[in-house]
N, C-alpha and C. Protein backbone atom coordinates (compact mmCIF):
# COMPACT_ATOMS: atom_id res chain seq x y z
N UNK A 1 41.81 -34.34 -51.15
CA UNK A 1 42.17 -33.91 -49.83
C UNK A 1 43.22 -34.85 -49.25
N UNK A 2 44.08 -34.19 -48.36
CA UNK A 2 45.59 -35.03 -47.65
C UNK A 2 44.63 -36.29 -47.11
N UNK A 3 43.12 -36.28 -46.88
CA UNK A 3 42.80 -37.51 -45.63
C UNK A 3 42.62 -38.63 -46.23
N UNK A 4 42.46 -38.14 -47.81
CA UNK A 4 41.56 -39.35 -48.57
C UNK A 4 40.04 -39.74 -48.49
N UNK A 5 39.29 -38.69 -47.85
CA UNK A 5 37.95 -38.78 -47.61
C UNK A 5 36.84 -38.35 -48.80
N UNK A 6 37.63 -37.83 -50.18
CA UNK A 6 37.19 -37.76 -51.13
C UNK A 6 37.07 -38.68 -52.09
N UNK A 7 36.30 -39.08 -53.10
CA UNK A 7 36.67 -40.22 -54.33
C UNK A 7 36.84 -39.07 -55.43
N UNK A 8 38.12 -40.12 -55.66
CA UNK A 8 39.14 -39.31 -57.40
C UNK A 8 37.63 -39.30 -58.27
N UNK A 9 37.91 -37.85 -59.09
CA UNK A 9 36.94 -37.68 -60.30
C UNK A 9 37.96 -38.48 -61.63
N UNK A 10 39.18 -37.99 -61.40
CA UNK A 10 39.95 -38.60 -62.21
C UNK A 10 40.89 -39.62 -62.27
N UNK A 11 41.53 -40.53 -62.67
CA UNK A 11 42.61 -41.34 -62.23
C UNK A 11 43.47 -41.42 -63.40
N UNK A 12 44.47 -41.61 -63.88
CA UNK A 12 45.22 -41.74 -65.18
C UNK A 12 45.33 -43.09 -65.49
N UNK A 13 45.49 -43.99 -64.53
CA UNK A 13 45.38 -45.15 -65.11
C UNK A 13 44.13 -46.03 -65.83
N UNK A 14 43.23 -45.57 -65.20
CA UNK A 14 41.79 -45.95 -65.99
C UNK A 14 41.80 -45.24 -67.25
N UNK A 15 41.82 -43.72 -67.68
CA UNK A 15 41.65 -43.32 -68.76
C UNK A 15 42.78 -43.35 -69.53
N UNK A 16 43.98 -43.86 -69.57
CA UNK A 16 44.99 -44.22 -71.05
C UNK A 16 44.75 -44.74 -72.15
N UNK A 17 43.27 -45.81 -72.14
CA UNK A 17 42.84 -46.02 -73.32
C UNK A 17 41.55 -45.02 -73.64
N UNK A 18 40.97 -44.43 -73.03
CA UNK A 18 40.19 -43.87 -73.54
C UNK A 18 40.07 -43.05 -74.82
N UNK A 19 38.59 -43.02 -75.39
CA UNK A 19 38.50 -42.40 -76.85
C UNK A 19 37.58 -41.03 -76.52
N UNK A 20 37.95 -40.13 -77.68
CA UNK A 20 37.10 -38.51 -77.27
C UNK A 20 35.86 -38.70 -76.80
N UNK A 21 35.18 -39.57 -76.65
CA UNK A 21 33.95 -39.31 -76.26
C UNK A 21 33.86 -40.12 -74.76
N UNK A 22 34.87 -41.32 -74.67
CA UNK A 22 34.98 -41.13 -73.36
C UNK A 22 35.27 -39.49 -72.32
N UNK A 23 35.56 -39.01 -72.90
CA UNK A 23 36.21 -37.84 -71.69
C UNK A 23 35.11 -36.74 -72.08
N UNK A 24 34.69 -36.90 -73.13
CA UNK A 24 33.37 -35.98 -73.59
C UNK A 24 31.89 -36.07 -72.81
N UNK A 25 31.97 -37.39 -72.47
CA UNK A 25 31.01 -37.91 -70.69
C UNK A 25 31.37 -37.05 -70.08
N UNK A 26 32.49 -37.62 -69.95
CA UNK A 26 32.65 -37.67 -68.15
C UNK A 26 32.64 -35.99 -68.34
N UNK A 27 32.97 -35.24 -69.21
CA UNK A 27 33.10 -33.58 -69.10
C UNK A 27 31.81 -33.49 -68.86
N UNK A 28 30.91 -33.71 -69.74
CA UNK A 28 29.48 -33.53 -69.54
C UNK A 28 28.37 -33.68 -67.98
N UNK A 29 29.29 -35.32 -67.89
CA UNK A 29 28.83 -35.14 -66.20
C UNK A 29 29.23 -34.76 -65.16
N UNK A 30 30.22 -34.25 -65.22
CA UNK A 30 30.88 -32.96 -64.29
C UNK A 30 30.70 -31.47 -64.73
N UNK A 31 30.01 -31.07 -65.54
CA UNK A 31 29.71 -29.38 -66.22
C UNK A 31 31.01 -29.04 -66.27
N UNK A 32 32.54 -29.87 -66.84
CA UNK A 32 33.02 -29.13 -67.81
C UNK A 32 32.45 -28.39 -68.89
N UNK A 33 33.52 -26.78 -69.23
CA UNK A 33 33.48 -26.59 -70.84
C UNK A 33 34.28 -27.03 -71.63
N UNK A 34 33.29 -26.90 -72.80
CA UNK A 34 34.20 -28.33 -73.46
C UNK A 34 34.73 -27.08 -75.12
N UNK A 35 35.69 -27.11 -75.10
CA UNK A 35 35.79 -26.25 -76.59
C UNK A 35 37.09 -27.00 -77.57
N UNK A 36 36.57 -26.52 -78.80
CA UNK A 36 37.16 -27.12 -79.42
C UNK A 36 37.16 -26.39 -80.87
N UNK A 37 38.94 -26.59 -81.36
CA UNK A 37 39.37 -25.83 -82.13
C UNK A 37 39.54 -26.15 -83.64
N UNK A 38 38.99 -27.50 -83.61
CA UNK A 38 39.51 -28.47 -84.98
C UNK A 38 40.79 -29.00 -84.92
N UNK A 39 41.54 -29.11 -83.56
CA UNK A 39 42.94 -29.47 -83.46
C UNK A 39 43.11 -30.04 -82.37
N UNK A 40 42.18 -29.21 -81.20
CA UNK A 40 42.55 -30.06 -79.51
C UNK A 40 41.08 -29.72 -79.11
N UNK A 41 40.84 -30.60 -77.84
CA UNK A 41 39.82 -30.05 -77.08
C UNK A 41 40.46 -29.63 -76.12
N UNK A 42 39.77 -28.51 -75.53
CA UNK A 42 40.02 -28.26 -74.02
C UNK A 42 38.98 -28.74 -73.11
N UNK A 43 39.05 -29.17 -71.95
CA UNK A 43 37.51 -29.32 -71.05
C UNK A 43 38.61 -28.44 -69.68
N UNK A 44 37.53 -27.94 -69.38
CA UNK A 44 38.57 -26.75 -67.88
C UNK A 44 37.10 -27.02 -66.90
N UNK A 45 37.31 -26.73 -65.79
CA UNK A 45 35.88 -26.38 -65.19
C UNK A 45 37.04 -26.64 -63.11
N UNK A 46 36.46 -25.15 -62.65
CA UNK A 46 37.33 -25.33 -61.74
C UNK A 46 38.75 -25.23 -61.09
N UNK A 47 39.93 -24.62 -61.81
CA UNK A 47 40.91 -24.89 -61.86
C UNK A 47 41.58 -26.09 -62.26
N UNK A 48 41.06 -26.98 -63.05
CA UNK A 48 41.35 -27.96 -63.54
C UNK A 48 41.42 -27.66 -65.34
N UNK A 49 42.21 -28.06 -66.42
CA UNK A 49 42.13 -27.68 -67.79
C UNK A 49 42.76 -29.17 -68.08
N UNK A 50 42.04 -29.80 -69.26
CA UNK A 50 42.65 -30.82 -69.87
C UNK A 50 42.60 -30.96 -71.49
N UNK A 51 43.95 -30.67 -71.77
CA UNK A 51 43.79 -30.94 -73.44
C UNK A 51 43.59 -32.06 -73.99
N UNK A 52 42.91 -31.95 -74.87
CA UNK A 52 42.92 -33.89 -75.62
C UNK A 52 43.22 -33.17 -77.06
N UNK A 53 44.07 -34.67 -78.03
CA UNK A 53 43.34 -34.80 -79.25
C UNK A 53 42.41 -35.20 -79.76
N UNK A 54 42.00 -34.93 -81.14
CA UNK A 54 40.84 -34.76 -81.25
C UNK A 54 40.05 -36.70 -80.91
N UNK A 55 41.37 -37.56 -81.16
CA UNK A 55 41.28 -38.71 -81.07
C UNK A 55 41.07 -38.99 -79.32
N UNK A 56 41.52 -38.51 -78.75
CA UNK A 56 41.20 -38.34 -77.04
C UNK A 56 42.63 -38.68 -76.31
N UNK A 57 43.53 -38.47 -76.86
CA UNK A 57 44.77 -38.58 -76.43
C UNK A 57 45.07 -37.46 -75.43
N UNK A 58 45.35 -38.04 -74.76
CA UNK A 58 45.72 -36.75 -73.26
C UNK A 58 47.25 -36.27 -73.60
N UNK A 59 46.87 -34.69 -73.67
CA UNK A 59 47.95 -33.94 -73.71
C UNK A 59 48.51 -33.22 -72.80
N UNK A 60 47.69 -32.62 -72.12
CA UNK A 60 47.91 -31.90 -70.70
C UNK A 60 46.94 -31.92 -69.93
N UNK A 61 47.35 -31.82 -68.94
CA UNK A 61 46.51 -31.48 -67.53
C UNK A 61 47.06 -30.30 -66.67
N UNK A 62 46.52 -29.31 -66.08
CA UNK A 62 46.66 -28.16 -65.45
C UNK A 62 46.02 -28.39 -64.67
N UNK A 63 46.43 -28.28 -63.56
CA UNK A 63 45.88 -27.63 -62.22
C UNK A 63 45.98 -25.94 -61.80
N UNK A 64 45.11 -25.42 -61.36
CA UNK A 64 45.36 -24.34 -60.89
C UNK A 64 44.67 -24.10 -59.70
């Protein structure tokens, strides 16, 4: 929100090192879905979509 009266679920600077199972939490404790193709994960939940490799490398982020 513009006021800042929310706390970030996400931040980019904390997760740049992270590994797939870091973000495989945090999906879990937010009821992302988590799918996965043998190539990328997706976790979406919300208008939010984030690709990883399978190593947990952030590929995209979508907002919608």
């Amino acid at each position: 929100d513009f006021h800042s009266n929310r706390e970030r679920v996400i931040t980019f600077d904390k997760t740049m090192n992270w590994e797939i199972n870091d973000w495989l939490n945090l999906a879990n404790e937010n009821e992302f879905d988590i799918n996965n193709d043998n190539k990328l994960f997706y976790l979406t939940h919300d208008g939010i979509s984030i690709c990883l490799s399978q190593n947990g490398r952030l590929g995209m982020v979508s907002l919608r």
